[in-house]
C-alpha atoms as a PDB file:
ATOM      1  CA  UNK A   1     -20.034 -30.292 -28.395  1.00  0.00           C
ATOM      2  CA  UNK A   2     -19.932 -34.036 -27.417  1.00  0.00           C
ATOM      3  CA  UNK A   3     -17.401 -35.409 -25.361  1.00  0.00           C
ATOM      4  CA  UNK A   4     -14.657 -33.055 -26.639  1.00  0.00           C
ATOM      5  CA  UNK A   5     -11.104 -34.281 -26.963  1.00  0.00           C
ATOM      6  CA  UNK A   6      -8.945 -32.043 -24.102  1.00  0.00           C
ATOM      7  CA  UNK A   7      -7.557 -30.065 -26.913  1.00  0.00           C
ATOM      8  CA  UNK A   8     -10.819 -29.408 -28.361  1.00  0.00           C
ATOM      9  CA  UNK A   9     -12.085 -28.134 -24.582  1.00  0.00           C
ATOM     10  CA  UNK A  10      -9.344 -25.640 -24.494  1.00  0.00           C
ATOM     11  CA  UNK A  11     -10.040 -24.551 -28.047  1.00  0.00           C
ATOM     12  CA  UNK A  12     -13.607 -23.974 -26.634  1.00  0.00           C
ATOM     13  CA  UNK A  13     -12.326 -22.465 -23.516  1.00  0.00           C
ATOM     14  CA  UNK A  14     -10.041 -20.337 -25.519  1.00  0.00           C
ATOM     15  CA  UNK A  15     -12.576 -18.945 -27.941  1.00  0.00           C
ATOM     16  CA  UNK A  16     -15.278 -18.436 -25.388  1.00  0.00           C
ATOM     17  CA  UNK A  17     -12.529 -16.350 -23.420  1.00  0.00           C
ATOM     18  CA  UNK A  18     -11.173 -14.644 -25.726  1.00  0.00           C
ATOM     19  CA  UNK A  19     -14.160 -11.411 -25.794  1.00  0.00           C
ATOM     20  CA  UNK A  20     -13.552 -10.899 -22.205  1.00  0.00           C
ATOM     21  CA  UNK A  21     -11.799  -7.497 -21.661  1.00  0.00           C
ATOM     22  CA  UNK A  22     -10.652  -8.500 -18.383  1.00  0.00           C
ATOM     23  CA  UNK A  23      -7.224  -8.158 -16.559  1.00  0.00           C
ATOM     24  CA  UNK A  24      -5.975 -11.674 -15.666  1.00  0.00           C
ATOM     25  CA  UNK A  25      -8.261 -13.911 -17.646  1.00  0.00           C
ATOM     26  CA  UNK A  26      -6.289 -15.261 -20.006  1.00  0.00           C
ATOM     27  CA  UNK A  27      -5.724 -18.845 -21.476  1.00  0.00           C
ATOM     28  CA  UNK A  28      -2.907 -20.077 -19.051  1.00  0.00           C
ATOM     29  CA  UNK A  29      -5.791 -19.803 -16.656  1.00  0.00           C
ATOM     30  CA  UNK A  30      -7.853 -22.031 -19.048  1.00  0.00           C
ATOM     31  CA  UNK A  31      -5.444 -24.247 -19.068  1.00  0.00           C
ATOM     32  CA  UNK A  32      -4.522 -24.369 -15.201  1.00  0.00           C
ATOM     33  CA  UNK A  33      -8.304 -24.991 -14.588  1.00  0.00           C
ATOM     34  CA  UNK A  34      -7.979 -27.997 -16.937  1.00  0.00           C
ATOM     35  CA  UNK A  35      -4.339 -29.452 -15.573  1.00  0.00           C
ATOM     36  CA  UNK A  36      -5.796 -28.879 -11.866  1.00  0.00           C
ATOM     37  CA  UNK A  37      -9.224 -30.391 -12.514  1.00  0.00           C
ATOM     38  CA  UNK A  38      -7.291 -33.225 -13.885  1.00  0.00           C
ATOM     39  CA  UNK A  39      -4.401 -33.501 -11.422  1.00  0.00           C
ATOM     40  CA  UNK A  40      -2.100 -33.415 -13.954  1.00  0.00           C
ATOM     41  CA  UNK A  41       0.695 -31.622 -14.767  1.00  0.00           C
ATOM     42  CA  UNK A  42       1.234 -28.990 -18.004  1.00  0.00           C
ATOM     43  CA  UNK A  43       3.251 -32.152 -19.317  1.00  0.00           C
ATOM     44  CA  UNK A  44       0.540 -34.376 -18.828  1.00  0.00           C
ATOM     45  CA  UNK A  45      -1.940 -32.542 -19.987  1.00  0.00           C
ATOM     46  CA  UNK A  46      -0.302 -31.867 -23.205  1.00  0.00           C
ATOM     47  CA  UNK A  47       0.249 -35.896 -23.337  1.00  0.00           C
ATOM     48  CA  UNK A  48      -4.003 -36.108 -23.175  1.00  0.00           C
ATOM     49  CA  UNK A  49      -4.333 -33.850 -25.774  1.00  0.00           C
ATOM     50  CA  UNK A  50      -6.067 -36.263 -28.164  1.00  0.00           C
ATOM     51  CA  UNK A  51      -7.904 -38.352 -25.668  1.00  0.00           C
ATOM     52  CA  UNK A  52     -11.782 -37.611 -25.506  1.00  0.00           C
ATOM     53  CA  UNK A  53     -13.234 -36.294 -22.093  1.00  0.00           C
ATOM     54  CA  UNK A  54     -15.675 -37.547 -20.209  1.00  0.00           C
ATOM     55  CA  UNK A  55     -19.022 -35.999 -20.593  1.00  0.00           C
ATOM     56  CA  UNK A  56     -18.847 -35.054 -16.050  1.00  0.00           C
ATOM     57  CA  UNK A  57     -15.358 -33.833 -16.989  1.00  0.00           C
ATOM     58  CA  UNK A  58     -16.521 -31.824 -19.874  1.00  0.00           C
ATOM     59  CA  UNK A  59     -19.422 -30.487 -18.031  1.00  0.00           C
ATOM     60  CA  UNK A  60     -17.401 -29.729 -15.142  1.00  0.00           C
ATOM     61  CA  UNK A  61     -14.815 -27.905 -16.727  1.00  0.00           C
ATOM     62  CA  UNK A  62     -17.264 -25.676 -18.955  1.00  0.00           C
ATOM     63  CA  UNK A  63     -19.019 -24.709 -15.439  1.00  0.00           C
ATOM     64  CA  UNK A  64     -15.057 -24.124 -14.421  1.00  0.00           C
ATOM     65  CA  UNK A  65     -14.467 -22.048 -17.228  1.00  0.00           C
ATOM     66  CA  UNK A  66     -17.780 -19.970 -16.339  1.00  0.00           C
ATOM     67  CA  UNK A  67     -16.290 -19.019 -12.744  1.00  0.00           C
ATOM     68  CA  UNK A  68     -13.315 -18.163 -14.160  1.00  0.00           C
ATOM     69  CA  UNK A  69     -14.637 -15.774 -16.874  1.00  0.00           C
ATOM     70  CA  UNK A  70     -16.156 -13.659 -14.066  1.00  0.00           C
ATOM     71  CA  UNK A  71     -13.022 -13.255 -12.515  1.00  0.00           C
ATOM     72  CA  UNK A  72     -12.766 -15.982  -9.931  1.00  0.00           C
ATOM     73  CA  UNK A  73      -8.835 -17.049  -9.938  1.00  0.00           C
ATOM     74  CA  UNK A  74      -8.476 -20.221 -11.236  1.00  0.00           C
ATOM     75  CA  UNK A  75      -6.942 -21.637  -8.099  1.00  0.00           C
ATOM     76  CA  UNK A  76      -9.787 -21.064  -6.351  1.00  0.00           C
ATOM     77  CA  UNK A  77     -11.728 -22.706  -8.571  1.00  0.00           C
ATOM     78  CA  UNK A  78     -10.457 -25.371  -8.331  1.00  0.00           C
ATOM     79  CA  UNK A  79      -9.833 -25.208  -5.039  1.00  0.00           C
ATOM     80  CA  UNK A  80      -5.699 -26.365  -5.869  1.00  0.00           C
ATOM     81  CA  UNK A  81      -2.407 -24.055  -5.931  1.00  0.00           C
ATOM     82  CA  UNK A  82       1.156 -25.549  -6.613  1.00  0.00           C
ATOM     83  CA  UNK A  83       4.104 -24.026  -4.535  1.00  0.00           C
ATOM     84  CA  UNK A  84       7.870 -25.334  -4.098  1.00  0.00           C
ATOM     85  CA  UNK A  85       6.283 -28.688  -5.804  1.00  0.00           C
ATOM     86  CA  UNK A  86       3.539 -29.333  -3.374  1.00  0.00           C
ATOM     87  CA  UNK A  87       0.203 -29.527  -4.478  1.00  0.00           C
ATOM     88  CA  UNK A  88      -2.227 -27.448  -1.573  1.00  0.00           C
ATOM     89  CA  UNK A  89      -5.934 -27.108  -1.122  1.00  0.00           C
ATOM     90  CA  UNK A  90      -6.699 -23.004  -1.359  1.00  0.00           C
ATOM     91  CA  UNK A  91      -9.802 -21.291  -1.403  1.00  0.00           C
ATOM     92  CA  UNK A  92     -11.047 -17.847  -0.192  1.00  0.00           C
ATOM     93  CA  UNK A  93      -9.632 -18.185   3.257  1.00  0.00           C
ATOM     94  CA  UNK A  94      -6.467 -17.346   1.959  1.00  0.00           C
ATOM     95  CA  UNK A  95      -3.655 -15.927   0.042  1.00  0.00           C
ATOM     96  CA  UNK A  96      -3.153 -17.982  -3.461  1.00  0.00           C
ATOM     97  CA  UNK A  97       0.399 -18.779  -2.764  1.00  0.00           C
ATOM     98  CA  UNK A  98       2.952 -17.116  -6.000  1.00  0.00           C
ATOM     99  CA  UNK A  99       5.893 -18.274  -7.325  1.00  0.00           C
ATOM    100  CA  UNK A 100       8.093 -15.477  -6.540  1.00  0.00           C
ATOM    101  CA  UNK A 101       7.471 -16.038  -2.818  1.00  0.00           C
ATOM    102  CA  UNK A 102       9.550 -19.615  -4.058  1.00  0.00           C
ATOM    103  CA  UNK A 103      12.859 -17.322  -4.217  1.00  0.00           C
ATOM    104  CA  UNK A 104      12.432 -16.659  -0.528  1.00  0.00           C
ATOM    105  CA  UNK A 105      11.911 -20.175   0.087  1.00  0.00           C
ATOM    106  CA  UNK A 106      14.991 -20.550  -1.629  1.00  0.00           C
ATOM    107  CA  UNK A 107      17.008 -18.421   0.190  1.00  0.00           C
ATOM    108  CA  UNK A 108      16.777 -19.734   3.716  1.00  0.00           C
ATOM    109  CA  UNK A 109      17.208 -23.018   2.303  1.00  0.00           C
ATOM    110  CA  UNK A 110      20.503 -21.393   0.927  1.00  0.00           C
ATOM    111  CA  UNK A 111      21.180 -20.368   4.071  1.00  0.00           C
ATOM    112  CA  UNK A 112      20.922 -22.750   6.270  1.00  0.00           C
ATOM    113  CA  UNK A 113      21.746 -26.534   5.900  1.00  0.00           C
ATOM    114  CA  UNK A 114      20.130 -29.724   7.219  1.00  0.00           C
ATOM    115  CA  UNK A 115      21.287 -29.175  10.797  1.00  0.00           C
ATOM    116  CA  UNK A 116      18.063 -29.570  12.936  1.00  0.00           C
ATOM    117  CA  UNK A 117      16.473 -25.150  13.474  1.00  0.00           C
ATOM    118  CA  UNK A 118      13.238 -23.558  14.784  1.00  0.00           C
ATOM    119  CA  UNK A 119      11.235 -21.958  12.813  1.00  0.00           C
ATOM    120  CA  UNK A 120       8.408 -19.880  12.599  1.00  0.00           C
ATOM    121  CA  UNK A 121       5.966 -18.995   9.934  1.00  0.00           C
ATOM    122  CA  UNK A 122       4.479 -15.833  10.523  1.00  0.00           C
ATOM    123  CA  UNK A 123       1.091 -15.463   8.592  1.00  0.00           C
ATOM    124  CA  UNK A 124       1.255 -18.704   7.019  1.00  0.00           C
ATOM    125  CA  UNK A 125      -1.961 -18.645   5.139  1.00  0.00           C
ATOM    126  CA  UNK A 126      -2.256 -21.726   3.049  1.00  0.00           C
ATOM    127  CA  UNK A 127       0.783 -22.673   5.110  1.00  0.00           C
ATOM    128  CA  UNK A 128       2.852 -22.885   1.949  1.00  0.00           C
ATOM    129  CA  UNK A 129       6.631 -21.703   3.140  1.00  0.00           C
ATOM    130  CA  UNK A 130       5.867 -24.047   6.137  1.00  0.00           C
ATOM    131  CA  UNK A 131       5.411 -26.762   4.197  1.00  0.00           C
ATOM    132  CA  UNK A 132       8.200 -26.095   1.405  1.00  0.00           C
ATOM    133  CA  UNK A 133      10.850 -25.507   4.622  1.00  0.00           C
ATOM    134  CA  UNK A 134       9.634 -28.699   6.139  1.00  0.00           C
ATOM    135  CA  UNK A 135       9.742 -31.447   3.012  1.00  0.00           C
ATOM    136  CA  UNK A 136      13.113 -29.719   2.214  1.00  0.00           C
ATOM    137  CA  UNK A 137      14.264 -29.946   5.892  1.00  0.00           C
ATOM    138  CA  UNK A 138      12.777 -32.908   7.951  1.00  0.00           C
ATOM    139  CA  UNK A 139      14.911 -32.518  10.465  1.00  0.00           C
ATOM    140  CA  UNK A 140      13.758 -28.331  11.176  1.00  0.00           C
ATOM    141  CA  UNK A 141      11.128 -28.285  13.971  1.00  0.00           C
ATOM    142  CA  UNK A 142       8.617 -25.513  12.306  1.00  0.00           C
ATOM    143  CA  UNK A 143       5.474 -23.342  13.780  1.00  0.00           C
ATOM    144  CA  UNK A 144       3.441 -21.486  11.386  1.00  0.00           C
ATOM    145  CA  UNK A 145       1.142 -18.889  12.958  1.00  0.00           C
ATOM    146  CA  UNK A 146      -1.802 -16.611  11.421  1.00  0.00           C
ATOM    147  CA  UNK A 147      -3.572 -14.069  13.120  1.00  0.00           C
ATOM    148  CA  UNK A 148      -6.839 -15.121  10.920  1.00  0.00           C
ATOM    149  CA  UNK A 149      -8.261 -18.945  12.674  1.00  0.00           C
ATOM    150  CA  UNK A 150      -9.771 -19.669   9.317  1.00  0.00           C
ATOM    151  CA  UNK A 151      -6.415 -19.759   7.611  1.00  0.00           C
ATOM    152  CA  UNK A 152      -5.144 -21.941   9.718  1.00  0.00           C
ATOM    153  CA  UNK A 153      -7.625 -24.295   9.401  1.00  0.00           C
ATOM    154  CA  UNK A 154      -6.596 -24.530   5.549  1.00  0.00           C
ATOM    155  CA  UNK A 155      -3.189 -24.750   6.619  1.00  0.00           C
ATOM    156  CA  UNK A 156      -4.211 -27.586   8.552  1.00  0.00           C
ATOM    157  CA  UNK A 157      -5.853 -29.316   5.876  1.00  0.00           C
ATOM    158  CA  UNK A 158      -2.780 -28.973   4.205  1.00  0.00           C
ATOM    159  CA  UNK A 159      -0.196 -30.031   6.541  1.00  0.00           C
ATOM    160  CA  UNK A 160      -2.409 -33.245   7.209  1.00  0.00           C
ATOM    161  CA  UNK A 161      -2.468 -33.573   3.097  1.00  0.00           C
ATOM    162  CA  UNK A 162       1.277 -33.442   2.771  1.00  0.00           C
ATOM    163  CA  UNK A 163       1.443 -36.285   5.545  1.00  0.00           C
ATOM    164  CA  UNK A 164       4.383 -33.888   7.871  1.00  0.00           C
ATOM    165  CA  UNK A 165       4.495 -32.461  11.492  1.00  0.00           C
ATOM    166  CA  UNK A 166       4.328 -28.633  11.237  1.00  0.00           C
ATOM    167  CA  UNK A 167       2.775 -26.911  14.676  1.00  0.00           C
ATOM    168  CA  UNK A 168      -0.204 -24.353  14.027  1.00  0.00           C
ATOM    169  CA  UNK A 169      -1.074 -21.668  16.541  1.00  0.00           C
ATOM    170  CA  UNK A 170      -3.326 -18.579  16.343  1.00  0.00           C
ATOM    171  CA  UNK A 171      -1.141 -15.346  16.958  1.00  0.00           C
ATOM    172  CA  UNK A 172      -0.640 -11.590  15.807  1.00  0.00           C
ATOM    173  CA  UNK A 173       2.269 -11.959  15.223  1.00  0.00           C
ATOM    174  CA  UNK A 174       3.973 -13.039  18.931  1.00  0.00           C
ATOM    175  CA  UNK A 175       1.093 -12.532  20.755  1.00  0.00           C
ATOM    176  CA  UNK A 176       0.950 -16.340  21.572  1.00  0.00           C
ATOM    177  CA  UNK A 177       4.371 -17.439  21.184  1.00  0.00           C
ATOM    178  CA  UNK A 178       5.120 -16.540  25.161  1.00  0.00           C
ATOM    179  CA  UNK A 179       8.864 -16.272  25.113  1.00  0.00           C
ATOM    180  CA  UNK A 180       9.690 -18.808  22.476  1.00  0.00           C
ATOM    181  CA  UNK A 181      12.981 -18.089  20.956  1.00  0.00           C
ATOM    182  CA  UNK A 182      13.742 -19.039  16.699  1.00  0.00           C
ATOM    183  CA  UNK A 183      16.534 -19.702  14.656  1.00  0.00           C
ATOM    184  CA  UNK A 184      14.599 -18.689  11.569  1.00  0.00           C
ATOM    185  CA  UNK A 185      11.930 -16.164  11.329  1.00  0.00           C
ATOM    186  CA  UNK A 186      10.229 -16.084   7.760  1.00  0.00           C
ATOM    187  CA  UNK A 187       7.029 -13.946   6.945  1.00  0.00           C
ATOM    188  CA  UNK A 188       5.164 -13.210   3.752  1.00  0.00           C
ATOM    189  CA  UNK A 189       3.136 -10.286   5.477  1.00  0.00           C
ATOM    190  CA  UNK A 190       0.604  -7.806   4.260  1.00  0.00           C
ATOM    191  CA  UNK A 191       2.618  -5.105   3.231  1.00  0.00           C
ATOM    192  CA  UNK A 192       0.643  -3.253  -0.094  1.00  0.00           C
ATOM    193  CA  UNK A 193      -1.138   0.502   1.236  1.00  0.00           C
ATOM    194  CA  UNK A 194      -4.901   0.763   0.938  1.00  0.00           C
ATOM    195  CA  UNK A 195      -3.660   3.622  -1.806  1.00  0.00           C
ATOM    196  CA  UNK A 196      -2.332   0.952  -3.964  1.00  0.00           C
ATOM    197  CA  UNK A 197      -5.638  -0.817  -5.165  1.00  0.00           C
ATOM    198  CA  UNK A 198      -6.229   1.641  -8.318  1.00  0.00           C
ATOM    199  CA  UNK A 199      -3.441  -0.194  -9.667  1.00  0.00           C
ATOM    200  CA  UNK A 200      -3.998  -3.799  -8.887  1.00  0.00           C
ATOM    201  CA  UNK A 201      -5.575  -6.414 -10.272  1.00  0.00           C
ATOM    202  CA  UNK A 202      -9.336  -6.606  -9.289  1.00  0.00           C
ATOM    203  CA  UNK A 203      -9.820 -10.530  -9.184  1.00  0.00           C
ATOM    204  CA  UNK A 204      -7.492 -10.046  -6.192  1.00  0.00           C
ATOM    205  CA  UNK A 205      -9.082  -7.477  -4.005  1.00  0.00           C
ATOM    206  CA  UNK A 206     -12.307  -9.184  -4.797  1.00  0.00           C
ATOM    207  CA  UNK A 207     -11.406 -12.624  -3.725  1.00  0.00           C
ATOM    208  CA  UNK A 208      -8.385 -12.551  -2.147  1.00  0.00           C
ATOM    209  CA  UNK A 209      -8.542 -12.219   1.672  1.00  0.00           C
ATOM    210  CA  UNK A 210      -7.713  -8.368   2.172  1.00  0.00           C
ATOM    211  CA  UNK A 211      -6.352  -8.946   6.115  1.00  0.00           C
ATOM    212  CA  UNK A 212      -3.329 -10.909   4.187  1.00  0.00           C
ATOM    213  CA  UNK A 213      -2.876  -8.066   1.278  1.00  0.00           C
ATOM    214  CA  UNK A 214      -3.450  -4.660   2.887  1.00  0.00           C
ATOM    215  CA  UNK A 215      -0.929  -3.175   5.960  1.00  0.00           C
ATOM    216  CA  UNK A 216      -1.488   0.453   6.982  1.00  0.00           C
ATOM    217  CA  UNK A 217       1.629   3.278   7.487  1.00  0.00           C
ATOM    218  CA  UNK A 218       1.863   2.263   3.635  1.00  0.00           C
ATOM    219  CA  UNK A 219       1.943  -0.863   4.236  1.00  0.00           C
ATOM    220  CA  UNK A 220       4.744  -1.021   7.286  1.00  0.00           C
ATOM    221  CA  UNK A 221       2.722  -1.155   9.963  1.00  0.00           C
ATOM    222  CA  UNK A 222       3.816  -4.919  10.179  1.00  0.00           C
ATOM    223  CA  UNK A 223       7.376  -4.400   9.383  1.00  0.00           C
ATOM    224  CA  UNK A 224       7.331  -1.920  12.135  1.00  0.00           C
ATOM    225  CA  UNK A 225       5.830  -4.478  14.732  1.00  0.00           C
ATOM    226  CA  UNK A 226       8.913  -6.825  13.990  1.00  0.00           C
ATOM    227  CA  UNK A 227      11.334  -4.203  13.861  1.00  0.00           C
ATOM    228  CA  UNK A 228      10.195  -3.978  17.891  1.00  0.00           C
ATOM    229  CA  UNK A 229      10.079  -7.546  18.642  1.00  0.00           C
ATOM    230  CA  UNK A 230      11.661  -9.519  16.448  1.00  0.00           C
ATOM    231  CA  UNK A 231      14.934  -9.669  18.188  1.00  0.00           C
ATOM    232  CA  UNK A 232      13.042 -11.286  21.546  1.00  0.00           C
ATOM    233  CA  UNK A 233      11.894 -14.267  19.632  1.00  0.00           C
ATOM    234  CA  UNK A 234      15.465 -14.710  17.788  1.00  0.00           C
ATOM    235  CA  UNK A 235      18.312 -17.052  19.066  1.00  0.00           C
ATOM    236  CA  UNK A 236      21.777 -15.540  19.507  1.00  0.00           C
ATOM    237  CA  UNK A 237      22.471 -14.814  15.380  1.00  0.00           C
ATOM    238  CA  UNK A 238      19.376 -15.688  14.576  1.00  0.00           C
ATOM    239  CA  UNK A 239      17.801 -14.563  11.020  1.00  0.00           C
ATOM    240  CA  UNK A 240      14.283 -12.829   9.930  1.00  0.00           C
ATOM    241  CA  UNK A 241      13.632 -13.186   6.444  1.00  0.00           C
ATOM    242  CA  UNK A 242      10.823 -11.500   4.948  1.00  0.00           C
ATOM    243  CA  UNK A 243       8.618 -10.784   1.556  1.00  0.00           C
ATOM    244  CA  UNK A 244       8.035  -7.037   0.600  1.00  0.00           C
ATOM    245  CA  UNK A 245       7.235  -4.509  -2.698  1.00  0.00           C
ATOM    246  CA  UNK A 246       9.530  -3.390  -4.626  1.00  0.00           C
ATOM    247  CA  UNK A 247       9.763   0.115  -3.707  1.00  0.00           C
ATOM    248  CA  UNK A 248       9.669  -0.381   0.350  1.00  0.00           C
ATOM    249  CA  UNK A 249      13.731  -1.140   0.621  1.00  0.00           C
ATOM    250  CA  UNK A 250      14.762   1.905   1.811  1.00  0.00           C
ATOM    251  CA  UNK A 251      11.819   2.578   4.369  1.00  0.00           C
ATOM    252  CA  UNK A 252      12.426  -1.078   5.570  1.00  0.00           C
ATOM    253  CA  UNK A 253      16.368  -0.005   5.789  1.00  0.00           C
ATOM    254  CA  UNK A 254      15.615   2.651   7.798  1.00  0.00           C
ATOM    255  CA  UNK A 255      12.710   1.060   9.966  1.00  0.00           C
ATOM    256  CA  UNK A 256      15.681  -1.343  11.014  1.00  0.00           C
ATOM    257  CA  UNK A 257      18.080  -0.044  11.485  1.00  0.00           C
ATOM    258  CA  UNK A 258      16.537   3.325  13.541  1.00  0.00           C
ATOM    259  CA  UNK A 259      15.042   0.459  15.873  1.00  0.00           C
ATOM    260  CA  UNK A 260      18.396  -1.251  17.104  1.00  0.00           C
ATOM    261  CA  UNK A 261      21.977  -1.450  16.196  1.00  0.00           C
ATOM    262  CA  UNK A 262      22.207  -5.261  16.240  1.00  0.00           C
ATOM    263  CA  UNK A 263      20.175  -6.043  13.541  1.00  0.00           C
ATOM    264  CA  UNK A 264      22.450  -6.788  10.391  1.00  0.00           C
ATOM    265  CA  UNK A 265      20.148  -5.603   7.450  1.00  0.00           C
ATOM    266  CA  UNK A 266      20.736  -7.305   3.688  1.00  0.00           C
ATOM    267  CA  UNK A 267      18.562  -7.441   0.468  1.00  0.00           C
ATOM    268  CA  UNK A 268      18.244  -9.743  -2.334  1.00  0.00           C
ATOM    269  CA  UNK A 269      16.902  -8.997  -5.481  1.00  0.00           C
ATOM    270  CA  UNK A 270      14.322 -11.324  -7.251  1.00  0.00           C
ATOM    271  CA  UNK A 271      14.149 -12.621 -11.088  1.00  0.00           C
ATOM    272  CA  UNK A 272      12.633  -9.740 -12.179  1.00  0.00           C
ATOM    273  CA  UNK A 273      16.127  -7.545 -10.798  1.00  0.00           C
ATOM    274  CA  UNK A 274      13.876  -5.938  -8.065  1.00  0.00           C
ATOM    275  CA  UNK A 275      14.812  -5.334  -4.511  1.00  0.00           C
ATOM    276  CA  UNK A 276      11.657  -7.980  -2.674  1.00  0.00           C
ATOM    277  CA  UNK A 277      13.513 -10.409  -0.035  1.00  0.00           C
ATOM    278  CA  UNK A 278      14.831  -8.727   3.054  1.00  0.00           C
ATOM    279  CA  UNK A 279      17.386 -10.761   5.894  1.00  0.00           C
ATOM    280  CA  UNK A 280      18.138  -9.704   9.017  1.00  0.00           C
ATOM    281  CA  UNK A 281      20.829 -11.114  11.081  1.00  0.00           C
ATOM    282  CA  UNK A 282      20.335 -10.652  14.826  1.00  0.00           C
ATOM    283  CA  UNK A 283      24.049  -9.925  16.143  1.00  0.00           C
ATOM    284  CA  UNK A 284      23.886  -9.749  20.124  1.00  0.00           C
ATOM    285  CA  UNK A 285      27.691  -8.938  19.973  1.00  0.00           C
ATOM    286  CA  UNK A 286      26.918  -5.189  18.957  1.00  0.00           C
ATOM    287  CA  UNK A 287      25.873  -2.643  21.134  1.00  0.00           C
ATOM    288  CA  UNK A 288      22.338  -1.444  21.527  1.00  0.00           C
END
């Protein structure tokens, strides 16, 4: 085929796809890897439909296509992942950043209004809640840490990309933090158990960097770690919100609330109706 039109690529795409008997290769993915090689949008692309391709596009996108049937995610094919609106750089060095982390996003902003906050990041991979928190707040002064150095130097890359002042440091967890103190505390950590990869999806723990998926004590070992410390790096009412699986809400409950009596503990169900976004309210009024 010739200089396809785009339509007639992701026919191609689709049909040479279609045989695969593989979990997560599908044609959205054909279709992301065309939008993203483009820079375009699903709108857009749909708009290009009947234009013809160039012949470095077409070859391009057919050596895509190739990755992607052997189970290479399509973001990190094409090196490109779209969070909150912001287009970020991604490859192996990190976490692909998913859209139901957005609802989390969405509650602190909820939360809190444009009245200038600290916050921290913790394990900010790609540096994607960073980012969102920061072109929806200017006025927020935000630190995103990661325990892995070659994260951060993708979250670099993408703070510089998005043009905004976001602080970086190397930590586990508040290692390096000294005795800074935060209004906001958000964290997407590792929390699946080692016992859980039967049942996911193999492009992941193939690809994906397993220090930011797997947590041991079934997958609370990290939840545990902030349960301890949390409340030194929080200001007086201060809030941790955090990312978890759907079946962890009472453990987390308990973790909580057996470490100290001021933490307020509340949960928020996502889209899907499942318990996944945890807050906790430091209240230094209560009694230890």
């Amino acid at each position: 085929m010739n200089n396809p039109t785009y339509l007639e690529a992701l026919k191609w795409a689709f049909l040479y796809l279609r045989p695969i008997d593989q979990e997560g290769i599908d044609e959205s993915g054909a279709k992301l890897l065309l939008a993203n090689m483009m820079n375009w949008n699903n709108t857009q692309l749909i708009l290009h439909y009947r234009d013809s391709m160039k012949l470095s596009d077409w070859l391009t996108y057919q050596k895509n296509i190739h990755q992607y049937a052997k189970g290479v995610p399509a973001q990190y094919v094409t090196n490109q992942a779209t969070f909150y609106g912001n287009n970020l750089f991604v490859d192996e060095r990190v976490l692909i950043p998913r859209f139901e982390t957005e609802e989390l996003v969405e509650w602190v902003l909820k939360d809190n209004d444009e009245t200038h906050r600290t916050v921290l990041d913790i394990g900010t991979g790609s540096g994607a809640i960073a980012i969102a928190l920061k072109k929806q707040r200017p006025n927020w002064q935000i630190t995103g840490s990661d325990i892995s150095k070659a994260a951060l130097q993708v979250a670099q890359k993408n703070v510089n990309l998005q043009k905004i002042e976001v602080a970086l440091i190397q930590s586990d967890l508040f290692e390096n933090l000294g005795n800074q103190k935060f209004d906001i505390i958000v964290s997407n950590p590792p929390y699946i158990a080692e016992s859980e990869k039967t049942v996911m999806d193999q492009s992941v723990i193939q690809y994906e960097p397993n220090q930011a998926l797997f947590a041991k004590e079934q997958g609370l070992a990290i939840y545990r770690q902030l349960s301890q410390q949390v409340k030194e790096h929080l200001t007086v009412h201060g809030r941790l919100y955090c990312e978890f699986g759907y079946h962890q809400k009472q453990a987390l409950e308990n973790l909580f609330q057996d470490t100290s009596s001021n933490y307020q503990v509340e949960f928020k169900k996502d889209v899907t109706n499942h318990d996944r976004m945890m807050r906790v309210t430091l209240n230094n009024e209560r009694k230890v």
